[in-house]
C-alpha atoms as a PDB file:
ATOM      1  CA  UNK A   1      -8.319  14.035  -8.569  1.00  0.00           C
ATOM      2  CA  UNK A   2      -9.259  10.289  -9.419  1.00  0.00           C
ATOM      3  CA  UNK A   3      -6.702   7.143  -8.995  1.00  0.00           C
ATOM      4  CA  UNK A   4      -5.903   3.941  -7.606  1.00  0.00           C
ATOM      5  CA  UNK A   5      -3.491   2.605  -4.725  1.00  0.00           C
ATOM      6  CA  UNK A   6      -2.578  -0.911  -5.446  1.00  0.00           C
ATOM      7  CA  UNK A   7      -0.845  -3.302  -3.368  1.00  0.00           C
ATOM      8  CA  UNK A   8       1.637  -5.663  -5.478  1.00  0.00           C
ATOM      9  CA  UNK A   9       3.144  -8.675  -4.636  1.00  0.00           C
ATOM     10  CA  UNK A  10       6.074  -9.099  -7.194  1.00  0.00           C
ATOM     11  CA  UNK A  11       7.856 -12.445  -7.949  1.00  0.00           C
ATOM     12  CA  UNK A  12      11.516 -12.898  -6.701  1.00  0.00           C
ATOM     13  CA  UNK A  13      14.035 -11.453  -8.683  1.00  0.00           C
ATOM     14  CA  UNK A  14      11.572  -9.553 -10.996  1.00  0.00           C
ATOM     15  CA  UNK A  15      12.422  -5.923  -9.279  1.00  0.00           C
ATOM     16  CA  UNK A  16      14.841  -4.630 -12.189  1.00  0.00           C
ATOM     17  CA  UNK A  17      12.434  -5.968 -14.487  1.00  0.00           C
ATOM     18  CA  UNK A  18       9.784  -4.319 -13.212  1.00  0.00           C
ATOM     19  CA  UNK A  19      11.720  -0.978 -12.587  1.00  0.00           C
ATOM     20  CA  UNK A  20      12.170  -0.933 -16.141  1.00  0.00           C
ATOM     21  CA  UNK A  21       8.850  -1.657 -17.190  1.00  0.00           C
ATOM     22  CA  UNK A  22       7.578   1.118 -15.301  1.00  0.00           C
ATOM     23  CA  UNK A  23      10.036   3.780 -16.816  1.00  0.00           C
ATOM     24  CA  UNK A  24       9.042   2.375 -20.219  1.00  0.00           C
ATOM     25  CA  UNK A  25       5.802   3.487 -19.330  1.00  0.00           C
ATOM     26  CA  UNK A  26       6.922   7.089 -18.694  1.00  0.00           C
ATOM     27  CA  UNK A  27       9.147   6.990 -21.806  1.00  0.00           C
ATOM     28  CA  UNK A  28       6.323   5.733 -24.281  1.00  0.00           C
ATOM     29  CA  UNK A  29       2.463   6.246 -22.467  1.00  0.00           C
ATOM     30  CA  UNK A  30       2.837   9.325 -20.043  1.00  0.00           C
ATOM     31  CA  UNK A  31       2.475  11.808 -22.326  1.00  0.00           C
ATOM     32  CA  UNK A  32      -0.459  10.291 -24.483  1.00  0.00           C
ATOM     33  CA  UNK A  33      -2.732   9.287 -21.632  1.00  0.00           C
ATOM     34  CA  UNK A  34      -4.784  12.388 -21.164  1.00  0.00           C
ATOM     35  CA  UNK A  35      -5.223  13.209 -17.592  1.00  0.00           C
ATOM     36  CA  UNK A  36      -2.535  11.640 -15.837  1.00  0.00           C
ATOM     37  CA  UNK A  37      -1.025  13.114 -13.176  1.00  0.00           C
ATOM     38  CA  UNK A  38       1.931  11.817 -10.723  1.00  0.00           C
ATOM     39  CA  UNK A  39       2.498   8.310  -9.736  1.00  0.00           C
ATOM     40  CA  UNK A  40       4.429   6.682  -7.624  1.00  0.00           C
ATOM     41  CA  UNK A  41       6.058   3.591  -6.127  1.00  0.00           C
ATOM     42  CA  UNK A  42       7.084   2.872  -2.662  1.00  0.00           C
ATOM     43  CA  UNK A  43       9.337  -0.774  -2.374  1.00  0.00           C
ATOM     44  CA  UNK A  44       8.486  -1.134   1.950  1.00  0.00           C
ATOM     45  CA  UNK A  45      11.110  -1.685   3.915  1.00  0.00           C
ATOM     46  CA  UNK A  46       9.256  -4.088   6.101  1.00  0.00           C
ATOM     47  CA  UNK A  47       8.422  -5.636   3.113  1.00  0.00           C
ATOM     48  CA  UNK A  48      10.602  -6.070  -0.086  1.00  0.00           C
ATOM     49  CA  UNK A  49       8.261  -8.385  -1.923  1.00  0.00           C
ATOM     50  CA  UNK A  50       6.074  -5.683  -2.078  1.00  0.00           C
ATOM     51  CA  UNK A  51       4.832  -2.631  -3.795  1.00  0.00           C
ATOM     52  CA  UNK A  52       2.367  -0.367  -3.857  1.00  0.00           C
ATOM     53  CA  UNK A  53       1.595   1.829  -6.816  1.00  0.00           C
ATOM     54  CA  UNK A  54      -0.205   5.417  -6.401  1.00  0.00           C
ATOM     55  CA  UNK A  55      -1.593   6.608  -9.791  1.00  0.00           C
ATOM     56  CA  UNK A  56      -3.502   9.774  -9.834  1.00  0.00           C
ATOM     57  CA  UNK A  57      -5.157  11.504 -12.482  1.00  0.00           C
ATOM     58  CA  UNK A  58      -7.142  14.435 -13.183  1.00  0.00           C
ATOM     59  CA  UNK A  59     -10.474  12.939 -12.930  1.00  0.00           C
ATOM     60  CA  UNK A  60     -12.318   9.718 -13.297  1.00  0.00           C
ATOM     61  CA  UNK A  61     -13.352   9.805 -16.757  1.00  0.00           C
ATOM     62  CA  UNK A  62      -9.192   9.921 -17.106  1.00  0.00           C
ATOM     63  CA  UNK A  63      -8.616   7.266 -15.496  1.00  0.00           C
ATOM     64  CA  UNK A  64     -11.582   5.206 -16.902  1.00  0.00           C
ATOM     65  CA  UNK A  65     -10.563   6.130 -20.155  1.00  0.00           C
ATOM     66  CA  UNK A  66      -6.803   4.940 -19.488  1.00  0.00           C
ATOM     67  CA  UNK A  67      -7.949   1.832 -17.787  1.00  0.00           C
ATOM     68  CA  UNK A  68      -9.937   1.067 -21.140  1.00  0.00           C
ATOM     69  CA  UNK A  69      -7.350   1.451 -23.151  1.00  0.00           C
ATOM     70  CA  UNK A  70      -5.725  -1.941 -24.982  1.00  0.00           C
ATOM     71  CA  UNK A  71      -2.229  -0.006 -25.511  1.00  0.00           C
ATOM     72  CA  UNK A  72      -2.393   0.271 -21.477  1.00  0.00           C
ATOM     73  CA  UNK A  73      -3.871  -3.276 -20.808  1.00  0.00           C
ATOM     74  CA  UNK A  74      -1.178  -4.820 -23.010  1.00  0.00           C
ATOM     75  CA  UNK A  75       1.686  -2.831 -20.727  1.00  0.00           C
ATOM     76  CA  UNK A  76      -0.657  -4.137 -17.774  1.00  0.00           C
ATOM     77  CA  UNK A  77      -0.119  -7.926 -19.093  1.00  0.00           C
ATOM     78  CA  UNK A  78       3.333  -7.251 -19.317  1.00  0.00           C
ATOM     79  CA  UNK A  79       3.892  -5.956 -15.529  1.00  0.00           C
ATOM     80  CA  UNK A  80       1.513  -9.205 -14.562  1.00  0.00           C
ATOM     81  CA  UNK A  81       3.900 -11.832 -15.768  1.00  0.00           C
ATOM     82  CA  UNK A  82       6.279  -9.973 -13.201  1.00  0.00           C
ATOM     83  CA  UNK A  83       4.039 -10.248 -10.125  1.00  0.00           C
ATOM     84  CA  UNK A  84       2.843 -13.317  -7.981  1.00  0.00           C
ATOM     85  CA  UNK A  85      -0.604 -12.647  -8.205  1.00  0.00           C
ATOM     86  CA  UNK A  86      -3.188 -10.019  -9.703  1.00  0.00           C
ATOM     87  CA  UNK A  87      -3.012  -6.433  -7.933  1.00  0.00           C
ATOM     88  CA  UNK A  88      -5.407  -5.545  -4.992  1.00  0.00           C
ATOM     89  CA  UNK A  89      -6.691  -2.247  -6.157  1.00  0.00           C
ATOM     90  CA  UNK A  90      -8.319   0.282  -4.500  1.00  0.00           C
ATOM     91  CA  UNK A  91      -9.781   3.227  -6.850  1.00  0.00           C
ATOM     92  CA  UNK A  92     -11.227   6.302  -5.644  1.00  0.00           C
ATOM     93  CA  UNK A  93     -10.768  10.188  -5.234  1.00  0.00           C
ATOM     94  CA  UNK A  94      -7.353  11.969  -4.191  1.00  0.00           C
ATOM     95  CA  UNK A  95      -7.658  14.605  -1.941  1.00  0.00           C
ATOM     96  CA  UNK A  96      -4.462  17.043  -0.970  1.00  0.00           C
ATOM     97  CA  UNK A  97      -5.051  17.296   2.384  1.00  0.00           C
ATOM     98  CA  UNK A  98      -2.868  20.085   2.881  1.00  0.00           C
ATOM     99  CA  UNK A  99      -5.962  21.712   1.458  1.00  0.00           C
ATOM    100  CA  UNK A 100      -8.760  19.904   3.560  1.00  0.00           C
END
């Protein structure tokens, strides 16, 4: 498994919007992007400004693929104009480490 953890600062006010945009992206992209697997989003308690996004696919070439695409960069310019500042990501390989 291949994804990315990203670390989100969003702008005030902008957490329905962003909600949204991120079940639009279920409703419309999910099932066309080959290889993608769960993802997830955890809003911090410590921190409500924040978010970080877990995206996992099935392998890299997925998510390379899906990263490439300009159907998912123009959903990507849409979440931007909700967020204070460009995403740290961190890609790299899942493991289940119930299985380590």
């Amino acid at each position: 498994m291949y994804g990315t953890l990203a670390r989100m600062r969003i702008r005030p006010g902008a957490d329905t919007a962003l909600a949204d945009l991120e079940a639009e992206w279920f409703r419309a992209r999910e099932r066309s992007v080959r290889g993608a697997g769960p993802t997830f989003v955890l809003a911090p308690d410590s921190d409500p400004g924040i978010r970080w996004l877990v995206a996992i696919f099935d392998d890299k070439a997925s998510y390379l693929a899906n990263a490439d695409d300009p159907d998912q960069d123009a959903w990507y310019r849409r979440m931007r104009e909700h967020l204070l500042e460009d995403p740290e990501w961190i890609d790299g390989t899942w493991t289940d480490a119930r299985q380590a």
